[in-house]
Protein backbone atom coordinates (compact mmCIF):
# COMPACT_ATOMS: atom_id res chain seq x y z
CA UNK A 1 47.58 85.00 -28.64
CA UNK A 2 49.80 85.75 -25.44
CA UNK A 3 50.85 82.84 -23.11
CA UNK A 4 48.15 83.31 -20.78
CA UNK A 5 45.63 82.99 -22.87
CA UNK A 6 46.92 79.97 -24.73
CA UNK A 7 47.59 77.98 -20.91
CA UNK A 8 43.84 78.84 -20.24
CA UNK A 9 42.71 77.59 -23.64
CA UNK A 10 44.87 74.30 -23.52
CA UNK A 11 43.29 74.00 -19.74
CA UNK A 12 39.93 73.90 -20.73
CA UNK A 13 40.44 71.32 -23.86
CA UNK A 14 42.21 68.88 -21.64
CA UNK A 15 39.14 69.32 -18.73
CA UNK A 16 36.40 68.92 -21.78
CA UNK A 17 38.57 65.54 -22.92
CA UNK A 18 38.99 64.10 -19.26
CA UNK A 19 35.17 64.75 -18.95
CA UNK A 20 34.87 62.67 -21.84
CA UNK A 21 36.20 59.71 -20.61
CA UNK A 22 35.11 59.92 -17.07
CA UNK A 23 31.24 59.55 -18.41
CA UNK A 24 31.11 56.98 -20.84
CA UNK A 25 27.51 56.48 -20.47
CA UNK A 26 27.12 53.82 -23.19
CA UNK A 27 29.71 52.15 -21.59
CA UNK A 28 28.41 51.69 -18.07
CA UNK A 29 24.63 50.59 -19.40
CA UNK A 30 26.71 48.23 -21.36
CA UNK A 31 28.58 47.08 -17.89
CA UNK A 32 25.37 47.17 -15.88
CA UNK A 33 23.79 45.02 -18.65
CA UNK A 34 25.82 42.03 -18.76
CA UNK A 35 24.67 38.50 -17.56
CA UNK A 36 26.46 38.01 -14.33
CA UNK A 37 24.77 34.18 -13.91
CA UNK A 38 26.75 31.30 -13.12
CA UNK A 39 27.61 28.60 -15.37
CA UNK A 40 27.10 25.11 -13.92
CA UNK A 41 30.07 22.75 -14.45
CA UNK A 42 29.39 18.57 -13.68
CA UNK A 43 32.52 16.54 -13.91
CA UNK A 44 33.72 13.83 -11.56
CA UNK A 45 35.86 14.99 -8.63
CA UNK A 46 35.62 11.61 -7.00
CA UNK A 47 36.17 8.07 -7.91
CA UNK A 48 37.72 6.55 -10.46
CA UNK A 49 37.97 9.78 -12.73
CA UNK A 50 38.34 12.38 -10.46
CA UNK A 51 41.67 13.26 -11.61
CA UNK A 52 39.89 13.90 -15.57
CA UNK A 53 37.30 16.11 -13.45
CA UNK A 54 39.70 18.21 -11.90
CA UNK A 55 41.74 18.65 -15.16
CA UNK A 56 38.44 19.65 -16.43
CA UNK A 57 37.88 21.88 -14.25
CA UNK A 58 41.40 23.59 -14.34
CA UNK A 59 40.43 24.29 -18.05
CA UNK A 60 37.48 25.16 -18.10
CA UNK A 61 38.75 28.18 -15.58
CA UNK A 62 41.44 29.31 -18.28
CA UNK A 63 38.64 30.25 -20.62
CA UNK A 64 36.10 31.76 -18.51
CA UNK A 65 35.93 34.17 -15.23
CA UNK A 66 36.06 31.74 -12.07
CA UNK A 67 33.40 34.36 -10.18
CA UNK A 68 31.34 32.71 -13.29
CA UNK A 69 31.72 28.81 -12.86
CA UNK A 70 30.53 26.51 -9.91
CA UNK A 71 31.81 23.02 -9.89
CA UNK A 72 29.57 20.43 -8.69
CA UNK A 73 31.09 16.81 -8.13
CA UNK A 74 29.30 14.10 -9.98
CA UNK A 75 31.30 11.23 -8.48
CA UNK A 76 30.65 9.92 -12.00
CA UNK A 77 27.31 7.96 -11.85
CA UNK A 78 23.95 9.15 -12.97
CA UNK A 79 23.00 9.03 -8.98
CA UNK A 80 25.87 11.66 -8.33
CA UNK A 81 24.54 13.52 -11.55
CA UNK A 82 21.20 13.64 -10.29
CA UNK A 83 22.87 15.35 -6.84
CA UNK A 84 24.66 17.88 -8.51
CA UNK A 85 22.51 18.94 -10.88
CA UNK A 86 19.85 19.53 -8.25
CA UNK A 87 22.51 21.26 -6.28
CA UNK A 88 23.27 23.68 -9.21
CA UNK A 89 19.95 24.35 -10.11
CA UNK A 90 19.43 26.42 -6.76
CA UNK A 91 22.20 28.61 -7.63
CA UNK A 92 20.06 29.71 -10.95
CA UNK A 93 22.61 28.94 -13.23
CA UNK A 94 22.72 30.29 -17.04
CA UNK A 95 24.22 27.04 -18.61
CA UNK A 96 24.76 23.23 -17.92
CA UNK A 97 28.19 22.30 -18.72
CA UNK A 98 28.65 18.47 -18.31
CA UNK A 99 28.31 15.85 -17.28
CA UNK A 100 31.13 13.30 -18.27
CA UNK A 101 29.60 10.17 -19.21
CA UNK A 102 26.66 8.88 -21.37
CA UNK A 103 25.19 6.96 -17.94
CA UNK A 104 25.03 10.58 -16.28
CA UNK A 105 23.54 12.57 -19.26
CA UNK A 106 19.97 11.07 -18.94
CA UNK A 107 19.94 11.75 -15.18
CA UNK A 108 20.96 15.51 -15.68
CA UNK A 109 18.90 15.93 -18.84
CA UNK A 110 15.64 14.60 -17.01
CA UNK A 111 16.14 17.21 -13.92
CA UNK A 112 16.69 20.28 -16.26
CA UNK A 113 13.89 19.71 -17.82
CA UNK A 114 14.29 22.02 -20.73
CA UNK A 115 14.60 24.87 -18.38
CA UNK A 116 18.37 25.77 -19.38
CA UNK A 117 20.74 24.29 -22.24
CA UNK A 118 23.05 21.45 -21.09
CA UNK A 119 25.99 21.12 -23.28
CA UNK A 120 26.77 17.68 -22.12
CA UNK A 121 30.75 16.14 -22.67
CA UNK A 122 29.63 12.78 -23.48
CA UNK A 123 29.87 11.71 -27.16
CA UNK A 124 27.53 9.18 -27.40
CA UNK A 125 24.95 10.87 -30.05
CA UNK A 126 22.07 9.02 -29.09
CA UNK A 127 21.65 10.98 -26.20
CA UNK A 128 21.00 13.96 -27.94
CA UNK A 129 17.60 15.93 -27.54
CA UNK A 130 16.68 19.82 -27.86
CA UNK A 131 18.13 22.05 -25.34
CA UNK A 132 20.84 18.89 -24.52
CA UNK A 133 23.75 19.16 -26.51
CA UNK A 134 26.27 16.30 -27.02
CA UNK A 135 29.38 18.45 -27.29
CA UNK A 136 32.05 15.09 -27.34
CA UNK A 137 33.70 14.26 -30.79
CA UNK A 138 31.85 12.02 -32.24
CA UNK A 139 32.42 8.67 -34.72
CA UNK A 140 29.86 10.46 -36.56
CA UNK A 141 31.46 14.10 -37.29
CA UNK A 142 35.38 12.56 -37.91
CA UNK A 143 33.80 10.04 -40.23
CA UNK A 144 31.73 12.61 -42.27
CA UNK A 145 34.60 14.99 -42.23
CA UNK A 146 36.83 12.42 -43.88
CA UNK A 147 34.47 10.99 -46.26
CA UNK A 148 33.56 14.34 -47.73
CA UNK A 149 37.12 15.06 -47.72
CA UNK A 150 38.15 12.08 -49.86
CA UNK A 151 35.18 12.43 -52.22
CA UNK A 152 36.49 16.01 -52.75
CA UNK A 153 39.96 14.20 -53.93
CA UNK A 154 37.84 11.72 -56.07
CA UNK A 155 37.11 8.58 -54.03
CA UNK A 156 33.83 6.81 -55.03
CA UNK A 157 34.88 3.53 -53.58
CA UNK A 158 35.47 2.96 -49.58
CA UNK A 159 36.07 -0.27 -47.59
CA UNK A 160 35.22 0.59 -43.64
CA UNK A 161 37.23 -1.68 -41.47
CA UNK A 162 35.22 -3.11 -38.49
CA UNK A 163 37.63 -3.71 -35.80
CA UNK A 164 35.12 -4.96 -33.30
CA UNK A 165 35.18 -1.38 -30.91
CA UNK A 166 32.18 0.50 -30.51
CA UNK A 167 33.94 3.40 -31.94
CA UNK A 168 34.47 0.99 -35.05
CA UNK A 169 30.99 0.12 -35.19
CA UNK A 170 29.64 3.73 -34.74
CA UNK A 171 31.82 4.81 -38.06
CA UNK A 172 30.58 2.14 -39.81
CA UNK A 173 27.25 3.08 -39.20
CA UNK A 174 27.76 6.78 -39.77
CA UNK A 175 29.82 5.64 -43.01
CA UNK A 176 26.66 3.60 -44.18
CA UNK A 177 24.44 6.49 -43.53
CA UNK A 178 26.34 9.08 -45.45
CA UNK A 179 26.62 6.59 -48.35
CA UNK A 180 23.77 7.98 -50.43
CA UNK A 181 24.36 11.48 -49.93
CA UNK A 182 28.23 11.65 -50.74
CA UNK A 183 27.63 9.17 -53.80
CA UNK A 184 29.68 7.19 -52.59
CA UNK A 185 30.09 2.55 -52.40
CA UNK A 186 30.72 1.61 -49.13
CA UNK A 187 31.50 -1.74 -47.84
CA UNK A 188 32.25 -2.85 -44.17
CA UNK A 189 34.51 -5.53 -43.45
CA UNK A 190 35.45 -6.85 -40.01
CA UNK A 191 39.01 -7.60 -39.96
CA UNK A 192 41.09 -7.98 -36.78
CA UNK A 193 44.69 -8.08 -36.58
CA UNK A 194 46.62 -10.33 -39.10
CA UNK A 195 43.72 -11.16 -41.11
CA UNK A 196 43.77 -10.48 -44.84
CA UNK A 197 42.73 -7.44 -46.41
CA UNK A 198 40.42 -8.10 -49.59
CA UNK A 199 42.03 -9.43 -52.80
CA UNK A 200 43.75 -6.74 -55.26
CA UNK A 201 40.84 -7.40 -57.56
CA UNK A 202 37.75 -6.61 -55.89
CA UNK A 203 40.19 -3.43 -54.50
CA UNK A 204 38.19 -0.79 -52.99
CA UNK A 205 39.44 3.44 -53.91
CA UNK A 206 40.14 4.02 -50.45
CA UNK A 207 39.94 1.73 -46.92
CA UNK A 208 38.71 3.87 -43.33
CA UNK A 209 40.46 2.67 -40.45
CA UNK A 210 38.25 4.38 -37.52
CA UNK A 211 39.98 2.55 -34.89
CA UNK A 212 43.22 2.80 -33.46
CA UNK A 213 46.00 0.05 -31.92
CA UNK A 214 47.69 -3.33 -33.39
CA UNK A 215 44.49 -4.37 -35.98
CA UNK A 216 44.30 -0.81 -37.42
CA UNK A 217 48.44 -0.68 -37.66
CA UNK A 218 48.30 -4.41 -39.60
CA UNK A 219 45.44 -2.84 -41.90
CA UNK A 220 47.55 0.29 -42.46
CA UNK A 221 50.69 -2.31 -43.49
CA UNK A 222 49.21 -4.71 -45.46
CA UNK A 223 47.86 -1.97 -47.73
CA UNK A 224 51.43 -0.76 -48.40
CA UNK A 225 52.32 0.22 -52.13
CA UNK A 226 48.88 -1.08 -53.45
CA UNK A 227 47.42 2.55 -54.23
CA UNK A 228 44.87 2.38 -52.40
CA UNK A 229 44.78 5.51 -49.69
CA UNK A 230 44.15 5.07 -45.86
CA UNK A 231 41.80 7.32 -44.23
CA UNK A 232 41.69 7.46 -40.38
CA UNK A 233 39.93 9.54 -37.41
CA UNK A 234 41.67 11.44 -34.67
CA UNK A 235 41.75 8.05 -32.64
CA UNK A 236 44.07 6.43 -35.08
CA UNK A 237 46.87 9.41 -34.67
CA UNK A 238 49.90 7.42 -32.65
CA UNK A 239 53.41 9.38 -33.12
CA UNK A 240 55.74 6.15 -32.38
CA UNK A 241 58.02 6.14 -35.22
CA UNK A 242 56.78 2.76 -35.92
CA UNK A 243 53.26 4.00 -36.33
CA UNK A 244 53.77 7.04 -39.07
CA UNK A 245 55.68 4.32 -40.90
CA UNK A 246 52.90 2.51 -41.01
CA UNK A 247 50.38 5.36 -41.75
CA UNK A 248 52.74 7.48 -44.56
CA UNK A 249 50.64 8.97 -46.46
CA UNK A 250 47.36 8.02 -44.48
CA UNK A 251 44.65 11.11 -44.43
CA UNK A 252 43.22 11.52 -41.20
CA UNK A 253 40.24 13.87 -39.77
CA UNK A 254 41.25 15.45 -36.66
CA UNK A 255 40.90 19.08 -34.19
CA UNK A 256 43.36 21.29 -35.86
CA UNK A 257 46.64 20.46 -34.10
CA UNK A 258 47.97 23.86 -33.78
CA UNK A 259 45.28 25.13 -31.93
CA UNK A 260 45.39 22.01 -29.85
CA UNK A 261 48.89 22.79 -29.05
CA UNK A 262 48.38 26.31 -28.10
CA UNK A 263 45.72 25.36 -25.56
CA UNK A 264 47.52 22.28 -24.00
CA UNK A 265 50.50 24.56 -23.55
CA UNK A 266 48.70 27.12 -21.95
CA UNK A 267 47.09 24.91 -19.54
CA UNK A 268 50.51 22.88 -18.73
CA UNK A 269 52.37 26.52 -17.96
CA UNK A 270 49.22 27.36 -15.69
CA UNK A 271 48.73 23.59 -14.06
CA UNK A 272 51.09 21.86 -15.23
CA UNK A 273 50.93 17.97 -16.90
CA UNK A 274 49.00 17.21 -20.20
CA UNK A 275 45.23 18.38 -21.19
CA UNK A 276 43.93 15.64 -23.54
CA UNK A 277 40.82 16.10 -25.98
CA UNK A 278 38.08 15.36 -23.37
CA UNK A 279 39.96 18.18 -21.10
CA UNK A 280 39.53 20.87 -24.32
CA UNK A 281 35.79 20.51 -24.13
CA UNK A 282 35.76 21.87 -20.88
CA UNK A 283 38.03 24.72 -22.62
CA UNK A 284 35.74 25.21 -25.41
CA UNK A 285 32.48 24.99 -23.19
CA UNK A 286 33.84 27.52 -20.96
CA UNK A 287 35.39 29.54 -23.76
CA UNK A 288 31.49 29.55 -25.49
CA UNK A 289 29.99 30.57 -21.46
CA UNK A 290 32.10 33.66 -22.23
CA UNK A 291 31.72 34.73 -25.21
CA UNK A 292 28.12 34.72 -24.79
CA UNK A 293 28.47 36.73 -21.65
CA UNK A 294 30.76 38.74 -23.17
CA UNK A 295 27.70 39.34 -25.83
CA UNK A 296 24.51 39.17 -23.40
CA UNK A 297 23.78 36.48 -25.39
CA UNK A 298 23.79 33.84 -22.61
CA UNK A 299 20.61 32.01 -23.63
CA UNK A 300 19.47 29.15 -25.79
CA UNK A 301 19.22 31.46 -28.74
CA UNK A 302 22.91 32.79 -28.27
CA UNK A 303 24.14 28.99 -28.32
CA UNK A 304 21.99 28.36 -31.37
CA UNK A 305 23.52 31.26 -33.26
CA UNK A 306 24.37 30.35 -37.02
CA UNK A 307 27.83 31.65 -36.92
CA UNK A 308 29.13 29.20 -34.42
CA UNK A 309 31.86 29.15 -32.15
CA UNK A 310 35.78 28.84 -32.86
CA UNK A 311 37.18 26.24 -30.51
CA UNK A 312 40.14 24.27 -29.80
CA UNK A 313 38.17 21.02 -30.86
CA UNK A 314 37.36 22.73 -34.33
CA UNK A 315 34.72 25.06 -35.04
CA UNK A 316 31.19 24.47 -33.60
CA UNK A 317 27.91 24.99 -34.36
CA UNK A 318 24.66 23.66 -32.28
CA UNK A 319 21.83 22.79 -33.67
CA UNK A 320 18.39 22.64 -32.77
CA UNK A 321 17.73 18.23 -32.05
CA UNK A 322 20.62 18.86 -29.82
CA UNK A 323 23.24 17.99 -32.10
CA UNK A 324 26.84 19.46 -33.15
CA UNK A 325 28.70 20.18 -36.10
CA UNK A 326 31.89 20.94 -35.70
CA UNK A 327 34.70 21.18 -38.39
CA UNK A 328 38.21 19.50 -38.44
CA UNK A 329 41.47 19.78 -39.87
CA UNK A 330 42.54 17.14 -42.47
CA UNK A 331 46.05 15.50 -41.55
CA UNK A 332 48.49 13.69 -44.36
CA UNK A 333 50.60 11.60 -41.66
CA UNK A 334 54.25 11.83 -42.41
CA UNK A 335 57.43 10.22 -41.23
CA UNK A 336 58.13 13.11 -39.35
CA UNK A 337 54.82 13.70 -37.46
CA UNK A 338 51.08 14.62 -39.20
CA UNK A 339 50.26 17.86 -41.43
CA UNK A 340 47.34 19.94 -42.18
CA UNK A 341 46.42 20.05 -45.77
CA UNK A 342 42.02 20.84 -45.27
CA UNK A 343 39.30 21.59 -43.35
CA UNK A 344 36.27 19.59 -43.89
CA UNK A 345 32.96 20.13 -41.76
CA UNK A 346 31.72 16.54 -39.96
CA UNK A 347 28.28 16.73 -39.07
């Protein structure tokens, strides 16, 4: 083959392989397909926690397209709720994301109607109904994740400690419910700080310390060298040197802390300061918005897809009374700081 004819021959490949790419036509039904709606985001951005709203905000626009998410300012009472929700519904949003607080999930809940799915930030489980979603962590799922967890490792006997919080009271209760179907004893025991634990003989397998502060720190030291192993929930983690003393050897249900720490580093290089858990929901809520998009699955039925969601709080998955599962990391606290041994679903 002379030169000539090899150019023209080379020529005509490259024009049929540019052609090629120019008309993807799968491609652009696929872009002229996806769901361009809104997602509706209700946090505070006045009063008292307007500075948790914004940081909400902030992260919830690291994990999803801000052409895609309108903020509407709850003030943080149901009456502000009530405001912005009606405000977002004209815009014909896809999703609900929010509101903050238990008081303002009734109020948005009653104007949606069951028209869209709210995946509400509150954690108060109560509140749950279909097509509202309490996305918070729960007393419920870190309790269930770290009883099954310790009945894995062989614990049949559990003493809840009642510190007198809510949170306390809502583990105990979760704890008393899961009783049957873990096979597990339970007993609940209000102790504050520096009252006794119970005596070596009546000495339960394992004692849950759901709280955190001064009465779940005494708890944590009086059981020192009796054998009997702590358990704990992401609100007893506290890094003072003091406190991992006290919790050595403590196993404690928790979000994975790695992916925690990718997140919060992200959104401190992009806003600077610290993200907290309530601030990752707004992450993973957004993060969800997207990948539902990103799937023209942005429906009910996308949210209520069996395989989940991978998020920064732990794996989700929604079901249909409105409720979330969501799966956390099991932490051995250490001198040295807390490490991930499990993973144990909390329902």
């Amino acid at each position: 083959m002379d030169r000539r004819s090899l150019l023209r021959l080379l020529q005509s490949g490259l024009v049929a392989s540019a052609a090629s790419v120019v008309l993807p036509s799968h491609a652009l039904a696929t872009a002229e397909k996806k769901d361009k709606r809104p997602v509706a985001l209700l946090v505070p951005l006045t009063g008292p926690r307007a500075r948790l709203g914004l940081s909400m905000r902030q992260a919830a626009l690291l994990a999803e397209n801000s052409q895609y998410v309108l903020t509407f300012d709850t003030g943080g009472t149901a009456a502000g709720a009530a405001a912005a929700v009606g405000q977002a519904l004209r815009q014909k949003p896809a999703l609900i994301l929010g509101p903050l607080s238990a008081e303002e999930v009734p109020a948005v809940s009653s104007s949606v109607a069951g028209r869209l799915p709210i995946i509400a930030f509150s954690n108060d489980a109560v509140l749950r109904a279909p097509g509202t979603y309490i996305f918070g962590i729960t007393a419920r799922q870190l309790t269930s994740a770290i009883l099954r967890y310790a009945r894995s490792r062989g614990v049949k006997n559990v003493a809840v400690i009642d510190d007198g919080t809510p949170w306390s009271a809502a583990a105990s209760l979760a704890a008393g419910q899961m009783e049957g179907e873990l096979g597990l004893r339970l007993r609940v025991l209000e102790v504050k700080a520096g009252q006794p634990l119970p005596a070596a003989g009546d000495a339960p397998d394992a004692v849950l310390l759901p709280g955190s502060g001064p009465a779940v720190l005494a708890a944590a030291r009086g059981l020192k060298d009796t054998g009997i192993q702590l358990l704990g929930t992401l609100q007893g983690i506290d890094n003072r040197p003091e406190a991992l003393e006290a919790l050595d050897g403590a196993w404690i249900a928790s979000p994975d802390p790695a992916a925690f720490g990718t997140f919060a580093s992200e959104f401190a290089a992009r806003n600077g300061g610290d993200a907290g858990t309530i601030t990752a929901l707004a992450y993973d809520a957004a993060g969800i918005a997207n990948a539902l998009r990103n799937s023209n699955t942005l429906n009910a039925a996308g949210l209520l897809d069996s395989k989940g969601f991978r998020c920064v709080t732990g794996p989700v998955r929604f079901r249909t009374d409105g409720s979330v599962a969501r799966d956390f990391a099991i932490l051995v606290a250490r001198p040295h700081g807390y490490e991930p041994v499990a993973v144990s679903s909390g329902s």
